[in-house]
C-alpha atoms as a PDB file:
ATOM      1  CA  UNK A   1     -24.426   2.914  19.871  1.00  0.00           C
ATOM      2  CA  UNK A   2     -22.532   0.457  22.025  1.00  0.00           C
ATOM      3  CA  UNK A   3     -18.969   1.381  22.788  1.00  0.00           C
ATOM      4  CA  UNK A   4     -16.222  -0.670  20.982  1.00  0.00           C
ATOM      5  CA  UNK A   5     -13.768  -2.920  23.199  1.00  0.00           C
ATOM      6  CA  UNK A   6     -10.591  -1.763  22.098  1.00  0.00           C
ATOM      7  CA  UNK A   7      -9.823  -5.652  23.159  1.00  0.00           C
ATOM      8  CA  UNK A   8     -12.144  -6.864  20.644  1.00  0.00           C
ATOM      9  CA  UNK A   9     -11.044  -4.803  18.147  1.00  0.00           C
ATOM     10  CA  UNK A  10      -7.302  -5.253  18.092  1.00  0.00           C
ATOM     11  CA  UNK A  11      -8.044  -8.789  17.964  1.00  0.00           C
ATOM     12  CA  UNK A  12      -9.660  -8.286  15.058  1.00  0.00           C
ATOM     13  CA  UNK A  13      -6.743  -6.001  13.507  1.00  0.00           C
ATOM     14  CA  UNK A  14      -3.864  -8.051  14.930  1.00  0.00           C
ATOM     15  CA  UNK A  15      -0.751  -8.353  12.214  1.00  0.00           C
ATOM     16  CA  UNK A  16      -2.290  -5.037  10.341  1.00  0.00           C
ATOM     17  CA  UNK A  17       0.429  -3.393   8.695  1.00  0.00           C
ATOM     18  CA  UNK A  18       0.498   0.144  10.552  1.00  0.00           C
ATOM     19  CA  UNK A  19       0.470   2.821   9.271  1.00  0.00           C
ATOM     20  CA  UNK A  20      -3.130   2.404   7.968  1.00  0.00           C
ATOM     21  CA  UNK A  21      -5.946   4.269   6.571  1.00  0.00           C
ATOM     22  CA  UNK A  22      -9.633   3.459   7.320  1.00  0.00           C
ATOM     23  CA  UNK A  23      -9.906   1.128   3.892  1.00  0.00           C
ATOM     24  CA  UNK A  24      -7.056  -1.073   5.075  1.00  0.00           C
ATOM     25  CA  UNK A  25      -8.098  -1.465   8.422  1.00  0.00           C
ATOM     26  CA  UNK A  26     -11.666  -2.176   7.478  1.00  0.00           C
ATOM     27  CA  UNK A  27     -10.939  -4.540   5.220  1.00  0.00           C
ATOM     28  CA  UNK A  28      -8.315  -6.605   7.633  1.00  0.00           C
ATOM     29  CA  UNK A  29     -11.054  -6.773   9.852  1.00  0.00           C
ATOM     30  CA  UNK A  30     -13.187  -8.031   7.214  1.00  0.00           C
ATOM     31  CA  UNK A  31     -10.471 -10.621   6.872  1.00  0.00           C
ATOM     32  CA  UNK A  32     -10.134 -11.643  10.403  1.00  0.00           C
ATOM     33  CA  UNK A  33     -14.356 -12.081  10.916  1.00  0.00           C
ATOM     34  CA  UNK A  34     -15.207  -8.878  12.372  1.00  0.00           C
ATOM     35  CA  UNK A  35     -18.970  -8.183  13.104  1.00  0.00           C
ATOM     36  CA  UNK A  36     -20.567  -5.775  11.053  1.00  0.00           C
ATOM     37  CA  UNK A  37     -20.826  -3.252  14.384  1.00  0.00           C
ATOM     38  CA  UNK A  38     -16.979  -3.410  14.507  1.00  0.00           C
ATOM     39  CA  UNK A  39     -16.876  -2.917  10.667  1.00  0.00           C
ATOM     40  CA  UNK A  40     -19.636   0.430  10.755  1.00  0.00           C
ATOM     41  CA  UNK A  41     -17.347   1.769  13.546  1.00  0.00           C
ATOM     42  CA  UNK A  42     -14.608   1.834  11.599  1.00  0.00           C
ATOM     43  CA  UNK A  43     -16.553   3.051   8.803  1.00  0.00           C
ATOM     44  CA  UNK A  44     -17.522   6.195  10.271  1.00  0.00           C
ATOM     45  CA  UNK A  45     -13.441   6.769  10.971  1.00  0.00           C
ATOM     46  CA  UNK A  46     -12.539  10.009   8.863  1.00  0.00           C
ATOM     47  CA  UNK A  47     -11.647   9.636   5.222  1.00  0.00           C
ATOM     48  CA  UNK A  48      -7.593  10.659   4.471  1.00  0.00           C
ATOM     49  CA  UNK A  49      -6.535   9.644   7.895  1.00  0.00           C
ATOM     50  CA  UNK A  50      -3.822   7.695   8.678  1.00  0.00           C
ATOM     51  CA  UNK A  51      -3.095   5.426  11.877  1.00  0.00           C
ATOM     52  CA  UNK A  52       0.238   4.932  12.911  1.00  0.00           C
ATOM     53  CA  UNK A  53      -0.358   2.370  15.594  1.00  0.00           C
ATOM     54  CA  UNK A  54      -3.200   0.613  17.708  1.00  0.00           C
ATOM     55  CA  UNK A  55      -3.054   3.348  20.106  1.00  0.00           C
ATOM     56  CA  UNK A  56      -3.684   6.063  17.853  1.00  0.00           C
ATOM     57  CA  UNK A  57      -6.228   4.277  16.048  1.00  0.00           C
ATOM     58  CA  UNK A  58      -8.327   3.995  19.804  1.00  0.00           C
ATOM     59  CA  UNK A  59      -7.641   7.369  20.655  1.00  0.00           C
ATOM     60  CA  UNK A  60     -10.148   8.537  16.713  1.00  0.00           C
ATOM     61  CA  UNK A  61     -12.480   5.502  17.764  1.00  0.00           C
ATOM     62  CA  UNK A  62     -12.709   6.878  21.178  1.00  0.00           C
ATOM     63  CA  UNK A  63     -13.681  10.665  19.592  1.00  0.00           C
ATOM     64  CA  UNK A  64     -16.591   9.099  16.890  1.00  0.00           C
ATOM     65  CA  UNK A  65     -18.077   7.627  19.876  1.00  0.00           C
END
């Protein structure tokens, strides 16, 4: 699996409302054109979990990787 750009992907979640869980996230992505490898990464983020800002949400991509 190729390694996300956190870059790439905060473009794609810029203006999410943090905090987040996985659903809103992936589905703001899905809203701002995210490829479907961005979208399957953040699929595989854990269910119940909740982000309370870009850098936290890097750090639990960073650990599925």
């Amino acid at each position: 699996m190729t390694r996300a750009n956190p870059v790439e992907l905060q473009k794609h979640l810029k203006g999410v409302d943090y905090p987040a869980d996985k659903h809103e996230l992936i589905q703001h992505a899905q809203q701002q054109g995210a490829d479907r490898e961005l979208i399957s990464l953040l699929e595989q983020l854990p269910e119940g979990e909740e982000y309370e800002n870009p850098a936290d949400l890097n750090k639990a991509i960073g650990e599925i990787q």
